[in-house]
PDB file of N, CA and C in Angstrom:
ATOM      1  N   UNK A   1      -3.261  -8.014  10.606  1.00  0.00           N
ATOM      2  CA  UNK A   1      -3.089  -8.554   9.284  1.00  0.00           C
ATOM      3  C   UNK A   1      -2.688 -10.007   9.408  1.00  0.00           C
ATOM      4  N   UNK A   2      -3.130 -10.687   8.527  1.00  0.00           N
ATOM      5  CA  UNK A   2      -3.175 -11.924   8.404  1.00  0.00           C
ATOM      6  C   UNK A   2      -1.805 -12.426   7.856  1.00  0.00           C
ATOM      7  N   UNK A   3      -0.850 -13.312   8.391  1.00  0.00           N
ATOM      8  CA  UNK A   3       0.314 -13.549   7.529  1.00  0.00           C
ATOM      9  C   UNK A   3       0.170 -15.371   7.257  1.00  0.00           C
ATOM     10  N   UNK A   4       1.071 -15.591   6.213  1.00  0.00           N
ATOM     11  CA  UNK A   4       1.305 -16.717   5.079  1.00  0.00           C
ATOM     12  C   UNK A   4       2.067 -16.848   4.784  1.00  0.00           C
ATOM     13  N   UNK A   5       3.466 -17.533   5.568  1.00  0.00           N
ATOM     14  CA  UNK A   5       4.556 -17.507   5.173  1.00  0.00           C
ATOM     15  C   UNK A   5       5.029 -16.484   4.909  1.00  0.00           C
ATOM     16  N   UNK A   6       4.777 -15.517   5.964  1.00  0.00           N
ATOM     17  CA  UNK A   6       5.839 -14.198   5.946  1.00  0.00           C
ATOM     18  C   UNK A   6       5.719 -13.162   4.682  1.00  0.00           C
ATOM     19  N   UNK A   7       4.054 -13.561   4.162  1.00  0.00           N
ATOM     20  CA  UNK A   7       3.496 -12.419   3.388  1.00  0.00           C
ATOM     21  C   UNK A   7       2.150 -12.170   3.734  1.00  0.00           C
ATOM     22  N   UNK A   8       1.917 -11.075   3.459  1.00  0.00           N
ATOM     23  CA  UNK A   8       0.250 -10.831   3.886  1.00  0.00           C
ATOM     24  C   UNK A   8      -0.164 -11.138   2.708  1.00  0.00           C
ATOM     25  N   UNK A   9      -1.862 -11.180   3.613  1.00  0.00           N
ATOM     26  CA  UNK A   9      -3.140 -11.763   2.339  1.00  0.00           C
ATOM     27  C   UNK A   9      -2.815 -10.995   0.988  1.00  0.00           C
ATOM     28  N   UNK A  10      -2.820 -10.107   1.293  1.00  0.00           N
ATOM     29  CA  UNK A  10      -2.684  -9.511  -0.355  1.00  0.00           C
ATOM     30  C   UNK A  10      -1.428  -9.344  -0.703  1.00  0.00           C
ATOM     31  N   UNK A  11      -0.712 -10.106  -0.515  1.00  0.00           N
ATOM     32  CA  UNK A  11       0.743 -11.026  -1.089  1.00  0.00           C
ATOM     33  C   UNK A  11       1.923  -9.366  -0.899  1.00  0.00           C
ATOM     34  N   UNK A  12       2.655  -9.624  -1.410  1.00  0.00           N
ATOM     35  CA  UNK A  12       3.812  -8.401  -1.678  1.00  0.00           C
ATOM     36  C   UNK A  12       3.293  -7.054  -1.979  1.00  0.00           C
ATOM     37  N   UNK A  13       4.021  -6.112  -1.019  1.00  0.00           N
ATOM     38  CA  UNK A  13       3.276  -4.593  -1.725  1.00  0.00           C
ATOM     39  C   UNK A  13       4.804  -4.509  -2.502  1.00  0.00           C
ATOM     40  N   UNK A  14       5.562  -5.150  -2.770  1.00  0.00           N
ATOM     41  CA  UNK A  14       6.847  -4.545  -3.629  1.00  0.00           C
ATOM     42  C   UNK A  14       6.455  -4.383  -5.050  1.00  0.00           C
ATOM     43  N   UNK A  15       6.190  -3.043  -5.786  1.00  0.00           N
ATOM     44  CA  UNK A  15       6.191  -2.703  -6.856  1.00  0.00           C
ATOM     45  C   UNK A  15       6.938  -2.065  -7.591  1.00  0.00           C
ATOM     46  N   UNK A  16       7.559  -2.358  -8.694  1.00  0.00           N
ATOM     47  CA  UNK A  16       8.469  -1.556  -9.182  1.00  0.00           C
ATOM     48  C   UNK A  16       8.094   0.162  -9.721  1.00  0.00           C
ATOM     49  N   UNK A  17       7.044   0.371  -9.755  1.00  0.00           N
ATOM     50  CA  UNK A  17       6.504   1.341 -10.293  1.00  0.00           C
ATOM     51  C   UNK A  17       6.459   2.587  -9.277  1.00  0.00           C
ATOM     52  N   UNK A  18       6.466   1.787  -7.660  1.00  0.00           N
ATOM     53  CA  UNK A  18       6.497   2.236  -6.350  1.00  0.00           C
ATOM     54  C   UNK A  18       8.177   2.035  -5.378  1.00  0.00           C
ATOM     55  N   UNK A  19       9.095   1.835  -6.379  1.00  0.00           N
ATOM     56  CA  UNK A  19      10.454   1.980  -5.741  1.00  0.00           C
ATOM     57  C   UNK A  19      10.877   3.757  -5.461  1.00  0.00           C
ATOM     58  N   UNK A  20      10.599   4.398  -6.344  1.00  0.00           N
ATOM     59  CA  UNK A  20      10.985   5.801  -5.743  1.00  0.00           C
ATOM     60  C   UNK A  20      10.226   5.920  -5.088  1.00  0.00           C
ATOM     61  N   UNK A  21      10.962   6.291  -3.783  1.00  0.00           N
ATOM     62  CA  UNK A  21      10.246   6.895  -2.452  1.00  0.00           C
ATOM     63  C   UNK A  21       9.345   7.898  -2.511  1.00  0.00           C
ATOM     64  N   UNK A  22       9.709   8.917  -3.881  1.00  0.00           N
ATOM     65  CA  UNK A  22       8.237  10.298  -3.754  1.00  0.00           C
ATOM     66  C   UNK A  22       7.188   9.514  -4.440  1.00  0.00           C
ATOM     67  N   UNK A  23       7.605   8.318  -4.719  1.00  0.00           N
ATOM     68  CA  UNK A  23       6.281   7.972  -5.633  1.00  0.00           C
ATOM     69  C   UNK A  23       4.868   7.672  -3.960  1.00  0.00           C
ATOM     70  N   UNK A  24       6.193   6.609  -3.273  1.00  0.00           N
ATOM     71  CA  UNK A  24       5.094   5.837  -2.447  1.00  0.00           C
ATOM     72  C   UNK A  24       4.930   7.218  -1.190  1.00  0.00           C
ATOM     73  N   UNK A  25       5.476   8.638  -1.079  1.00  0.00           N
ATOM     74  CA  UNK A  25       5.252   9.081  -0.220  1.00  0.00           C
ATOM     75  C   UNK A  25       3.581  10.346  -1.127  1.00  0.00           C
ATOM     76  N   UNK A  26       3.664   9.977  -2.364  1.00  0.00           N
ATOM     77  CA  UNK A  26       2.415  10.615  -2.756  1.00  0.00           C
ATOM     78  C   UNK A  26       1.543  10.190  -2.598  1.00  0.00           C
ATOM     79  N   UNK A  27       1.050   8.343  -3.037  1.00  0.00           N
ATOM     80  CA  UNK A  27       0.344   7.372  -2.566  1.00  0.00           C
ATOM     81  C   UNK A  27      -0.163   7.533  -1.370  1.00  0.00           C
ATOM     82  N   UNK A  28       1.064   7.906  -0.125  1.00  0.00           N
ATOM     83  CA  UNK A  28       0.193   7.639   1.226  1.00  0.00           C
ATOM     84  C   UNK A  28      -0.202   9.644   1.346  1.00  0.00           C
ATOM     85  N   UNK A  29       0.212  10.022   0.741  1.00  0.00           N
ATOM     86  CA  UNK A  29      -0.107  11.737   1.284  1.00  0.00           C
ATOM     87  C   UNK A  29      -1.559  11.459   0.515  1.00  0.00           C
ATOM     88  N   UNK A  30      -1.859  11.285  -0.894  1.00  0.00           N
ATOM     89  CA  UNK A  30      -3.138  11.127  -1.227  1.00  0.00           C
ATOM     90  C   UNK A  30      -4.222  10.401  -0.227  1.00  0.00           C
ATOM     91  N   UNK A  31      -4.322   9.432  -0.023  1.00  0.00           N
ATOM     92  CA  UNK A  31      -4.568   8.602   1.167  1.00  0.00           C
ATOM     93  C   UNK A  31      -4.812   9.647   2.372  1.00  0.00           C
ATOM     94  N   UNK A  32      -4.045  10.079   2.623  1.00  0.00           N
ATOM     95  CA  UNK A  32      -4.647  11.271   3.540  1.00  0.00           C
ATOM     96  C   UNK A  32      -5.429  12.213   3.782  1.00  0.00           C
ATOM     97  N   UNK A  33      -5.167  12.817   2.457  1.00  0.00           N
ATOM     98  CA  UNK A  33      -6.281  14.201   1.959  1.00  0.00           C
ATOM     99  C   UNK A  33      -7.519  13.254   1.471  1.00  0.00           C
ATOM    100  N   UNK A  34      -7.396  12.465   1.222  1.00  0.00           N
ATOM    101  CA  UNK A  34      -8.957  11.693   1.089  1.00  0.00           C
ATOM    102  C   UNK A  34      -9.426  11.619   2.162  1.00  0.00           C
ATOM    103  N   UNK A  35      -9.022  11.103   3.670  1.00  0.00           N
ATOM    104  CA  UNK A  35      -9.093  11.472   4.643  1.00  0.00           C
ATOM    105  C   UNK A  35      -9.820  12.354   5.039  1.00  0.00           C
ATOM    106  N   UNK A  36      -9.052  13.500   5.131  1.00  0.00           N
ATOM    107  CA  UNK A  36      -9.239  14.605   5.418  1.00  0.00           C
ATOM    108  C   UNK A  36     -10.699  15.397   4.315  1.00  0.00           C
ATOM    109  N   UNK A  37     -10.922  15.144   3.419  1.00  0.00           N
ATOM    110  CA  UNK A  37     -11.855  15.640   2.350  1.00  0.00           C
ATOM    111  C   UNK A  37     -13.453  14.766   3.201  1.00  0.00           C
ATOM    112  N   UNK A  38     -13.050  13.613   4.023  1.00  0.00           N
ATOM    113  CA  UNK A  38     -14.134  12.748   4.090  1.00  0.00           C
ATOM    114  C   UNK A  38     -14.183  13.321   5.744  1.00  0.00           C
ATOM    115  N   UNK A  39     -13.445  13.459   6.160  1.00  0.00           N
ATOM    116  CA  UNK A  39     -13.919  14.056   8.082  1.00  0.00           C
ATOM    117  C   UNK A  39     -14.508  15.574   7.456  1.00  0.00           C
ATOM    118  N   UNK A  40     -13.829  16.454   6.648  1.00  0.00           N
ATOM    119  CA  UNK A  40     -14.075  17.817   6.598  1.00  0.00           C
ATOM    120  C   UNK A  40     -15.678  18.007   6.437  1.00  0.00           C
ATOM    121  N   UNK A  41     -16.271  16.904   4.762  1.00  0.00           N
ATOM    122  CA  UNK A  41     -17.931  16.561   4.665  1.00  0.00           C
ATOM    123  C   UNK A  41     -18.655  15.790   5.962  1.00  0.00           C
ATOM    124  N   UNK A  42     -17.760  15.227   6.887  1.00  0.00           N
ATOM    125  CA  UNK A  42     -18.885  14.754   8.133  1.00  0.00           C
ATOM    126  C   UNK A  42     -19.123  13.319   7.879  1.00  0.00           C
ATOM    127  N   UNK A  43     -18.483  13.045   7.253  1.00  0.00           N
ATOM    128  CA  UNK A  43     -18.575  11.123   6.758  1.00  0.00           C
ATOM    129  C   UNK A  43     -17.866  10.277   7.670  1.00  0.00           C
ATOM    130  N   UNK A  44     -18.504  10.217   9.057  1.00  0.00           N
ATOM    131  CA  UNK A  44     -18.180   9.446   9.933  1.00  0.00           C
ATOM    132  C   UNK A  44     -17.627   8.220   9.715  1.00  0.00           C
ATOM    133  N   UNK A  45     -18.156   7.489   8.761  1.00  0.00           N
ATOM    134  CA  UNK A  45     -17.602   5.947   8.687  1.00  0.00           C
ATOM    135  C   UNK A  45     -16.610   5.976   7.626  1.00  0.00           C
ATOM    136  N   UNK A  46     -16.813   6.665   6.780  1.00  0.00           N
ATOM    137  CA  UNK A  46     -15.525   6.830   5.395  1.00  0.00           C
ATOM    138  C   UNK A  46     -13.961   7.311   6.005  1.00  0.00           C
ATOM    139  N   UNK A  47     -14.375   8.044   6.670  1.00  0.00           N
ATOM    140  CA  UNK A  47     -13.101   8.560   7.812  1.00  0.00           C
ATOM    141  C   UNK A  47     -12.437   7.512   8.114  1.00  0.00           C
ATOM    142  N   UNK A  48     -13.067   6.921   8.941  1.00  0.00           N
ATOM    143  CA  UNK A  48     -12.596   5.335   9.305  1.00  0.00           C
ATOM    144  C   UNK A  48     -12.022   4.874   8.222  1.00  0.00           C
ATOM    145  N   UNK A  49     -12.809   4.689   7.231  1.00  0.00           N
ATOM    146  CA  UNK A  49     -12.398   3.682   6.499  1.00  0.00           C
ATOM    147  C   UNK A  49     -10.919   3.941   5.514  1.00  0.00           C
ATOM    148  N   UNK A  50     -11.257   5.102   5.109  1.00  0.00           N
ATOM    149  CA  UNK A  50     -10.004   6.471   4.631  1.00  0.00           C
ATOM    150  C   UNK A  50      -8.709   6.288   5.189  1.00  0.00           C
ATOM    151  N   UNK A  51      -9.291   6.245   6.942  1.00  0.00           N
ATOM    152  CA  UNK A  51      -7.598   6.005   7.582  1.00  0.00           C
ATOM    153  C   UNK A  51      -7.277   4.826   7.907  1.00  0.00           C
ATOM    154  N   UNK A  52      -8.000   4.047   7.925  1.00  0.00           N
ATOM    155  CA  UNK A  52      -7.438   2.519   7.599  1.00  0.00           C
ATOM    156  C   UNK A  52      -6.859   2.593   6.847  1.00  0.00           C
ATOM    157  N   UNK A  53      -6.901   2.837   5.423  1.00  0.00           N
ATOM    158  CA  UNK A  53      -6.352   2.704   4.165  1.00  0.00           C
ATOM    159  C   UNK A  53      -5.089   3.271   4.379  1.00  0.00           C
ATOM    160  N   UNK A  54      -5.167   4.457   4.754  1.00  0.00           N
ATOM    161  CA  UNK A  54      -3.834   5.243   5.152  1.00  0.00           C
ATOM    162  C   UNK A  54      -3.341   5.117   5.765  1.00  0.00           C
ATOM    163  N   UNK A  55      -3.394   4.528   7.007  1.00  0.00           N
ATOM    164  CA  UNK A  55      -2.529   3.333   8.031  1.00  0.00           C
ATOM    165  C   UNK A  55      -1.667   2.763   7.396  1.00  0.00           C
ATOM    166  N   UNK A  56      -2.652   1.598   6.249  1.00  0.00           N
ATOM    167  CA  UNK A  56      -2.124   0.337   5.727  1.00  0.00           C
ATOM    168  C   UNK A  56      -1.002   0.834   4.891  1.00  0.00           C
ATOM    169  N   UNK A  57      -1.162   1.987   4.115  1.00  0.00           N
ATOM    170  CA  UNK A  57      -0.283   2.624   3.149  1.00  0.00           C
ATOM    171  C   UNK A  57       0.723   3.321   3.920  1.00  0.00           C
ATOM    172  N   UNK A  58       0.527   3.376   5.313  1.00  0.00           N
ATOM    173  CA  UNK A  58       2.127   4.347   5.340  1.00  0.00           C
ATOM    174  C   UNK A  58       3.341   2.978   6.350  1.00  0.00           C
ATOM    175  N   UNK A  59       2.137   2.069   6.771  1.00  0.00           N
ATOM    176  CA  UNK A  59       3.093   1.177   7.236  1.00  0.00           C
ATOM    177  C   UNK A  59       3.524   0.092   5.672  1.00  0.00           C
ATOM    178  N   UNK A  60       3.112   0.103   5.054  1.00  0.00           N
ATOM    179  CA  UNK A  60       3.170  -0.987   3.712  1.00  0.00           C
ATOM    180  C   UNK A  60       4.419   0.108   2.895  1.00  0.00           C
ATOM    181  N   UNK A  61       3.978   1.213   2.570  1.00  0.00           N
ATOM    182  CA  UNK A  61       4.688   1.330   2.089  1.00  0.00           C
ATOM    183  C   UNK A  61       6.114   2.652   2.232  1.00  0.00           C
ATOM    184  N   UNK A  62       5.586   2.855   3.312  1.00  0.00           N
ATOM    185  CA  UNK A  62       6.918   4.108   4.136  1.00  0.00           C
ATOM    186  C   UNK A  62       7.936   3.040   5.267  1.00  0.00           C
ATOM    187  N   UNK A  63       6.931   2.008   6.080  1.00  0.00           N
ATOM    188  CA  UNK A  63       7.749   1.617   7.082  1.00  0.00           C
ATOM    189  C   UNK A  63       8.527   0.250   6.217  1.00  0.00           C
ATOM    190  N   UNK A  64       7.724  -0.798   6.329  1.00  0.00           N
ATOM    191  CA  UNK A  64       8.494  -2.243   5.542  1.00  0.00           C
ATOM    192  C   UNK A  64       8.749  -2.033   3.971  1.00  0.00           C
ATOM    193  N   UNK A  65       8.685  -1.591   3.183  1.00  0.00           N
ATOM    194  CA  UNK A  65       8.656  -1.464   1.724  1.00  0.00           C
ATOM    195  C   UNK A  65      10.424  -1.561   1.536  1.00  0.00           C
ATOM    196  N   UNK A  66      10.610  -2.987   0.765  1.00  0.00           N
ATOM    197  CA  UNK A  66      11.659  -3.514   0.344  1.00  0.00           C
ATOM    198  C   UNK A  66      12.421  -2.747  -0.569  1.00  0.00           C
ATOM    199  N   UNK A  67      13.275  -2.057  -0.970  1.00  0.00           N
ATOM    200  CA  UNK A  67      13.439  -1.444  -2.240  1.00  0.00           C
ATOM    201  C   UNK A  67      13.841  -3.217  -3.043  1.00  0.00           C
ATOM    202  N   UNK A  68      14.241  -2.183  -4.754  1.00  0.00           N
ATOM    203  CA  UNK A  68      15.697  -2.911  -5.320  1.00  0.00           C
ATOM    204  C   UNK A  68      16.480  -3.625  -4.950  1.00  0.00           C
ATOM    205  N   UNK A  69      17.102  -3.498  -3.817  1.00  0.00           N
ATOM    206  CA  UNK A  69      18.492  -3.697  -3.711  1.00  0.00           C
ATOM    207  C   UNK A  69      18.271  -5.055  -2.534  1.00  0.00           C
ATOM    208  N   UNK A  70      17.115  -5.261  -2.046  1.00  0.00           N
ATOM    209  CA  UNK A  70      16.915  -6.172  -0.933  1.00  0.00           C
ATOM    210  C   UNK A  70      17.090  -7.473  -1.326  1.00  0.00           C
ATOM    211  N   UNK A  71      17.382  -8.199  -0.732  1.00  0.00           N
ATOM    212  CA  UNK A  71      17.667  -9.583  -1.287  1.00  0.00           C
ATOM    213  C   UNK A  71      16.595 -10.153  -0.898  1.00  0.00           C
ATOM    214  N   UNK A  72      15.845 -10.150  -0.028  1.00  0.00           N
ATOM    215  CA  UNK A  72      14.415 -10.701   0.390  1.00  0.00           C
ATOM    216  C   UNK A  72      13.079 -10.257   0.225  1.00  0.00           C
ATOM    217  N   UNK A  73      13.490  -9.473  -1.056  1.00  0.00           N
ATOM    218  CA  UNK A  73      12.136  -8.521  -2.179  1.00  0.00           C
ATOM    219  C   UNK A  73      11.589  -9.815  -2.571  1.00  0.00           C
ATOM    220  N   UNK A  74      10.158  -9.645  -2.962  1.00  0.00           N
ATOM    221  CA  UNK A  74       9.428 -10.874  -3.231  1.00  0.00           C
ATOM    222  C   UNK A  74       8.418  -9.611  -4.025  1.00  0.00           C
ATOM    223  N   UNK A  75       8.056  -9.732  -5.351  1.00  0.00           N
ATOM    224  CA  UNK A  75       7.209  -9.051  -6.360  1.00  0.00           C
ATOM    225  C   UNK A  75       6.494 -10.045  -6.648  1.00  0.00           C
ATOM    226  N   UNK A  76       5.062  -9.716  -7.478  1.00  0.00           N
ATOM    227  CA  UNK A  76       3.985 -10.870  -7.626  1.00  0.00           C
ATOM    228  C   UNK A  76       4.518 -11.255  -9.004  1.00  0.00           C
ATOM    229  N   UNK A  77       4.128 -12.858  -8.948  1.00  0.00           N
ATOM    230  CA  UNK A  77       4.472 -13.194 -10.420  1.00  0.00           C
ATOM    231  C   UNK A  77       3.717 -12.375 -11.451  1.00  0.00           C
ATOM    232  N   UNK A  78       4.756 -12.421 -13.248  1.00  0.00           N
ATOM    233  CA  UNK A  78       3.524 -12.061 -14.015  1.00  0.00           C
ATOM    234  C   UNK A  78       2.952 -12.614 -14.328  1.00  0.00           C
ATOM    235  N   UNK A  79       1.436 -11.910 -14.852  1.00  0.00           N
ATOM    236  CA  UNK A  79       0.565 -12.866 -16.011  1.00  0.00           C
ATOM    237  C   UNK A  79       1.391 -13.277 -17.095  1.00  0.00           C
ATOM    238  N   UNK A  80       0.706 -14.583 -17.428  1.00  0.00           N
ATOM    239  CA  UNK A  80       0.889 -15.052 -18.694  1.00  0.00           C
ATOM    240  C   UNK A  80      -0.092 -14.713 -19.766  1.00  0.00           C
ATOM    241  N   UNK A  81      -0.061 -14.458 -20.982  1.00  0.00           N
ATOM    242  CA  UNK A  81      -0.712 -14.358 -21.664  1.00  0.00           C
ATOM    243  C   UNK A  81      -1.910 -14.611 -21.599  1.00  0.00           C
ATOM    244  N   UNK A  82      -2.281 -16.438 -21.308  1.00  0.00           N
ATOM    245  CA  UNK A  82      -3.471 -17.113 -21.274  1.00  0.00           C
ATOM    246  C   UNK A  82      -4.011 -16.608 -20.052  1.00  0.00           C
ATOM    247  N   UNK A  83      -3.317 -16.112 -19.299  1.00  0.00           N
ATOM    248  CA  UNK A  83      -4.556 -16.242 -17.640  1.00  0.00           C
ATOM    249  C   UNK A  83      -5.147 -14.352 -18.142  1.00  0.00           C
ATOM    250  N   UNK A  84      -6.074 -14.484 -17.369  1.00  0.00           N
ATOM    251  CA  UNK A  84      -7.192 -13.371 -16.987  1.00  0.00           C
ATOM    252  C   UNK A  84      -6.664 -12.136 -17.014  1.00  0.00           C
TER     253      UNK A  84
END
């Protein structure tokens, strides 16, 4: 992974929506059984691609995932009204 001043390309995984831990431990269990649904049909490359995803999700958000209480939490700014 690519870092930028001590964030990756796709900036902060700190979400508030993803502070309870069963939230982000469903996220990466889903991530899995997708996995697993894609080796079980024989989808050689989705597999791959499945557990990449589920890699990224259990180190993003089981191993480094900042709670609340961190003082060096960094969340994405919000939109403003006018932008996209």
């Amino acid at each position: 992974m690519t870092y930028k001043k001590g964030e990756t390309v796709f900036g902060p995984v700190e979400h508030p929506w993803l502070d309870p831990l069963w939230c982000r431990i469903l996220l990466v269990a889903f991530c899995a059984g997708w996995t697993g649904v894609e080796y079980l049909t024989g989808s050689t490359t989705w597999v791959f691609i499945a557990g990449g995803i589920c890699l990224y999700a259990a180190w993003a958000y089981l191993v480094t995932y900042k709670g609340p209480d961190d003082p060096s939490r960094k969340t994405r700014p919000r939109m403003d009204d006018n932008e996209g």
